[in-house]
N, C-alpha and C. Protein backbone atom coordinates (compact mmCIF):
# COMPACT_ATOMS: atom_id res chain seq x y z
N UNK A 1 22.62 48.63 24.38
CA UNK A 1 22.50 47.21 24.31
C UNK A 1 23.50 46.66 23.29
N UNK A 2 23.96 45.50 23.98
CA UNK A 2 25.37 45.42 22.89
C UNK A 2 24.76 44.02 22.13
N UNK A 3 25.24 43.73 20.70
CA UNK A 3 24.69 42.75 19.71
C UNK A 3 25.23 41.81 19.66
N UNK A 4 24.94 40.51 19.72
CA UNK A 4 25.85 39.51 19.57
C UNK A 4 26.41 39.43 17.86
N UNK A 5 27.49 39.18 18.09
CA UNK A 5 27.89 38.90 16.41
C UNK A 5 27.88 37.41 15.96
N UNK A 6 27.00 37.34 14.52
CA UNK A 6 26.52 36.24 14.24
C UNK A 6 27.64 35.10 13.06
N UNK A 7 27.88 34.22 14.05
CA UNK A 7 28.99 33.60 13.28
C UNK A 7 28.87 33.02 12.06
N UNK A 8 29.69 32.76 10.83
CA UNK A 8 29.40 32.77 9.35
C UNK A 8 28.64 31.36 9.22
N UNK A 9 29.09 30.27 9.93
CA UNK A 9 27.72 29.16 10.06
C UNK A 9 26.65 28.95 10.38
N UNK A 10 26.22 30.26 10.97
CA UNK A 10 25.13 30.65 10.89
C UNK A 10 23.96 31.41 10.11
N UNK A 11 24.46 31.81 9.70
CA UNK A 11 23.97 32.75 8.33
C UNK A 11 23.11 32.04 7.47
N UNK A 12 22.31 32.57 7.19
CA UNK A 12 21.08 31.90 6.33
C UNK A 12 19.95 33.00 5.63
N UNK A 13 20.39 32.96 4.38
CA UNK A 13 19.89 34.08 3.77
C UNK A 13 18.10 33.75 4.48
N UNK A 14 17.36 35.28 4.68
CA UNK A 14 15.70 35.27 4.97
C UNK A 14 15.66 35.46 6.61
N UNK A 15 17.44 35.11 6.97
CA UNK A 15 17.34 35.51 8.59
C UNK A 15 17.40 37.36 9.18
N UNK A 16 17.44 37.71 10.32
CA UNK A 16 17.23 38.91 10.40
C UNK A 16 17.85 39.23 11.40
N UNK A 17 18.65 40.82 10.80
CA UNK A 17 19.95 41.00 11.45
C UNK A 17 20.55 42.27 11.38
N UNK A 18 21.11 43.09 12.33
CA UNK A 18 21.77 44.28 12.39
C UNK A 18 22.93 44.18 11.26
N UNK A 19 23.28 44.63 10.43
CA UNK A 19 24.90 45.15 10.34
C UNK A 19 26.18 44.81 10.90
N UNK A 20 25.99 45.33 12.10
CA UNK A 20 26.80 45.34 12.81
C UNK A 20 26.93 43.86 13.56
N UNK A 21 26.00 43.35 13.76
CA UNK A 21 26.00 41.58 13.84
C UNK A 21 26.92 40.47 12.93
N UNK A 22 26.93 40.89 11.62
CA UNK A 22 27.78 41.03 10.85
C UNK A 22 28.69 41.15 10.64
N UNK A 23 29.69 41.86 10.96
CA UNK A 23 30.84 42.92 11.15
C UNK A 23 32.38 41.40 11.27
N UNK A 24 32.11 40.13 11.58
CA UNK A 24 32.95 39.09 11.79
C UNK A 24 33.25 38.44 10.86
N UNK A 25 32.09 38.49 9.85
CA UNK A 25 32.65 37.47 9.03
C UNK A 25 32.66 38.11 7.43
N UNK A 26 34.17 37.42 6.96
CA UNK A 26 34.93 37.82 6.00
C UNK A 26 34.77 37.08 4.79
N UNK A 27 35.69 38.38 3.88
CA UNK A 27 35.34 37.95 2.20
C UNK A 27 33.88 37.14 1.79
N UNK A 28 32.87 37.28 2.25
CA UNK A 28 31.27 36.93 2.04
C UNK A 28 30.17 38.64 1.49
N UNK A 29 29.88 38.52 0.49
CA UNK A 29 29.05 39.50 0.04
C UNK A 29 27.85 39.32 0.44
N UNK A 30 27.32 40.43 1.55
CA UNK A 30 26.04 39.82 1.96
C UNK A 30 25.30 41.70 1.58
N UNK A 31 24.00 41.59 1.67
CA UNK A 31 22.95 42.79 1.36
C UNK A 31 21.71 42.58 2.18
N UNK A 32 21.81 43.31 3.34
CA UNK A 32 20.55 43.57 3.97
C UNK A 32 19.27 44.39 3.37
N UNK A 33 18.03 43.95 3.44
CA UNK A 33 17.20 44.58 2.78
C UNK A 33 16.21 45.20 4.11
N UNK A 34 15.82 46.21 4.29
CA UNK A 34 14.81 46.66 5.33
C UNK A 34 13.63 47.19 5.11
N UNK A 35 12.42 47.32 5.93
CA UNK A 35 11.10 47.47 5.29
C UNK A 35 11.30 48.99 5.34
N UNK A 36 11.59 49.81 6.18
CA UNK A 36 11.49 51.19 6.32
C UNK A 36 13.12 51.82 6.40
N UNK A 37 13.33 52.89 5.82
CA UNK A 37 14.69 53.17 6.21
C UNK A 37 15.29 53.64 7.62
N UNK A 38 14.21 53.82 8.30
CA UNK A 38 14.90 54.01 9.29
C UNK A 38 14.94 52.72 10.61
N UNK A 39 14.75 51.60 9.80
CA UNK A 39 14.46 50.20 10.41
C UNK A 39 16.34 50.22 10.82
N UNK A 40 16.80 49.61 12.27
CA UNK A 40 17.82 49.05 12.23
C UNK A 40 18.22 47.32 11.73
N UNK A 41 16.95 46.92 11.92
CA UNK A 41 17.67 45.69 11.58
C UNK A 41 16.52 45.01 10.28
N UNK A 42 17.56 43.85 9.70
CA UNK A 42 16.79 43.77 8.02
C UNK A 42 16.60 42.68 7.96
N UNK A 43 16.40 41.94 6.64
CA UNK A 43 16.74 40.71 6.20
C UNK A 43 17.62 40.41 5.13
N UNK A 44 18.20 39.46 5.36
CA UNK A 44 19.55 38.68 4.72
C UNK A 44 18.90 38.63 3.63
N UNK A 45 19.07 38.81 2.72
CA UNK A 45 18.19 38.80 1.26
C UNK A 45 19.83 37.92 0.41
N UNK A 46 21.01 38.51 0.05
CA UNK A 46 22.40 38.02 0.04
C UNK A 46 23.22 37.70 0.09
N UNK A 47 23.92 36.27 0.21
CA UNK A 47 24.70 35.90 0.87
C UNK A 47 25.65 35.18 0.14
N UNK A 48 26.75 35.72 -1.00
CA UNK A 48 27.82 34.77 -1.71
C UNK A 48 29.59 35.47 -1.63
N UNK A 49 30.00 34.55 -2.40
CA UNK A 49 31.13 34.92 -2.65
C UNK A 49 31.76 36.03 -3.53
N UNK A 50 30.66 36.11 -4.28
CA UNK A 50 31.05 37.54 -5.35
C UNK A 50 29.61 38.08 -5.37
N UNK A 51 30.27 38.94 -6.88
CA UNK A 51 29.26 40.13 -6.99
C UNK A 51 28.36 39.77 -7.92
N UNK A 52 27.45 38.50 -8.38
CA UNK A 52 27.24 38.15 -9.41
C UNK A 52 26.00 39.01 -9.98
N UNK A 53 24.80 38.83 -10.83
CA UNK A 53 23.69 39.20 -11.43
C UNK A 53 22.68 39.02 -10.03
N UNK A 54 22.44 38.85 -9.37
CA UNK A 54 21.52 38.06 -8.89
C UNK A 54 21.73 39.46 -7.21
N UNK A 55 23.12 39.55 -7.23
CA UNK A 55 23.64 40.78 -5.92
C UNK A 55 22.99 41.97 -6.65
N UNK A 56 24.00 42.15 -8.24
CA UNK A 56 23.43 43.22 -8.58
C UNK A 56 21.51 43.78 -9.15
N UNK A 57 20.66 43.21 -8.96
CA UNK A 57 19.44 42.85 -9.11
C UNK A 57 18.63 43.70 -7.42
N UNK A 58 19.88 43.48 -6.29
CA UNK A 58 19.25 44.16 -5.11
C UNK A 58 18.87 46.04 -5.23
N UNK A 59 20.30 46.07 -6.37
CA UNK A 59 20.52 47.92 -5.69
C UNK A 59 19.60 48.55 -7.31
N UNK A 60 18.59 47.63 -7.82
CA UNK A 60 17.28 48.04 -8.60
C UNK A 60 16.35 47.94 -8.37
N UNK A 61 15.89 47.67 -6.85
CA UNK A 61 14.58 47.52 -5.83
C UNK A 61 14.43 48.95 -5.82
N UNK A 62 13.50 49.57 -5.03
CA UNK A 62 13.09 50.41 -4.12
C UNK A 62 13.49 50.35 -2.81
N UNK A 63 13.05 49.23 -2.04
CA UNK A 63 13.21 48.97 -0.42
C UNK A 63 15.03 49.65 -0.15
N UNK A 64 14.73 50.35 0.54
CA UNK A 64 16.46 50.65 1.44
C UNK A 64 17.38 49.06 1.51
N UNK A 65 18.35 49.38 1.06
CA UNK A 65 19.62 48.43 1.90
C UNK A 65 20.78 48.40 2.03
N UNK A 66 21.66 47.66 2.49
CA UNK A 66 23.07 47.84 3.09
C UNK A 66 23.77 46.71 2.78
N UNK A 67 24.40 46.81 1.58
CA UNK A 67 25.36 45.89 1.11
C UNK A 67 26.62 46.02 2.18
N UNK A 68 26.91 44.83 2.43
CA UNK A 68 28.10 44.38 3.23
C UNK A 68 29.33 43.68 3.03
N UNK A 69 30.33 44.13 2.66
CA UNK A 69 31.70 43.09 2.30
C UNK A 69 32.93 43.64 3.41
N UNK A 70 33.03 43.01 4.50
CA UNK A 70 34.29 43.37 5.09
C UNK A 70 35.50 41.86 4.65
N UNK A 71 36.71 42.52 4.34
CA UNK A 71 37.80 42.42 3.77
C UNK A 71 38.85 41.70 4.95
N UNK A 72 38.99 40.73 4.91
CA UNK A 72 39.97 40.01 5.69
C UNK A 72 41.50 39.99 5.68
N UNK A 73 41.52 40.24 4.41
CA UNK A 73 43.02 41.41 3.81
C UNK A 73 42.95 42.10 4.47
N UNK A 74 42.37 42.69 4.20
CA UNK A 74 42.28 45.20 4.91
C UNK A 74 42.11 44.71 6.47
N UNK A 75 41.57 44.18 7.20
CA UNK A 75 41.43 43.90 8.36
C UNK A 75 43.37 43.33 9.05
N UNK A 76 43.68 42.41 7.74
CA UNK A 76 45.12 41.95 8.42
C UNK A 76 46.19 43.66 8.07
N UNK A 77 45.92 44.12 7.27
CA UNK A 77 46.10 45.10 6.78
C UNK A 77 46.68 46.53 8.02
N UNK A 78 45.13 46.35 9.00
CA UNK A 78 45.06 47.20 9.71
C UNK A 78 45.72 46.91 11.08
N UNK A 79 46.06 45.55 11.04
CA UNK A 79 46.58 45.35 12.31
C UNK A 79 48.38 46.03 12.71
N UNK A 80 48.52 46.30 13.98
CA UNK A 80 49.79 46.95 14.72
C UNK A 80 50.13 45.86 15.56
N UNK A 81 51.08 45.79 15.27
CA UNK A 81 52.00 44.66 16.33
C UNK A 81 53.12 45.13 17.32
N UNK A 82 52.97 44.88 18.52
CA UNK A 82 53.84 45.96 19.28
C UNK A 82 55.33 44.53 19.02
N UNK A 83 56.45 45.23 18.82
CA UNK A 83 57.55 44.62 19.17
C UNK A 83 58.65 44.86 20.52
């Protein structure tokens, strides 16, 4: 089953969401939190521009999660251009 990917105006930390739903939108620090670890999909618990007190405060829980930052640099980075 394939996931729709959830566009960055959409996003609203407390919403609930794969990872990989994710995967589009850039330079945004987000941290999924999940009830069980082997849960695929979580809740948006994170959602800013940096790494402030408030991000780092997630990875001193217990509950499993999956901090997320894909790089819009490294992404232009990775691109091949045929000439």
């Amino acid at each position: 089953m394939s996931l729709t990917l959830i566009p960055s105006d959409k996003v609203k930390v407390g919403m609930r969401a794969e990872a990989s739903q994710l995967k589009g939108i850039y330079d945004k620090y987000m941290i999924l939190l999940y009830e069980n670890p082997d849960d695929t999909e979580g809740t948006l618990v994170f959602y800013g521009d940096s790494q402030d007190e408030e991000y780092a405060k997630w990875f001193e829980q217990d509950k499993p999660i999956t901090p997320i930052y894909n790089s819009k640099n490294e992404m232009e980075d990775m691109m091949v251009y045929d000439e």
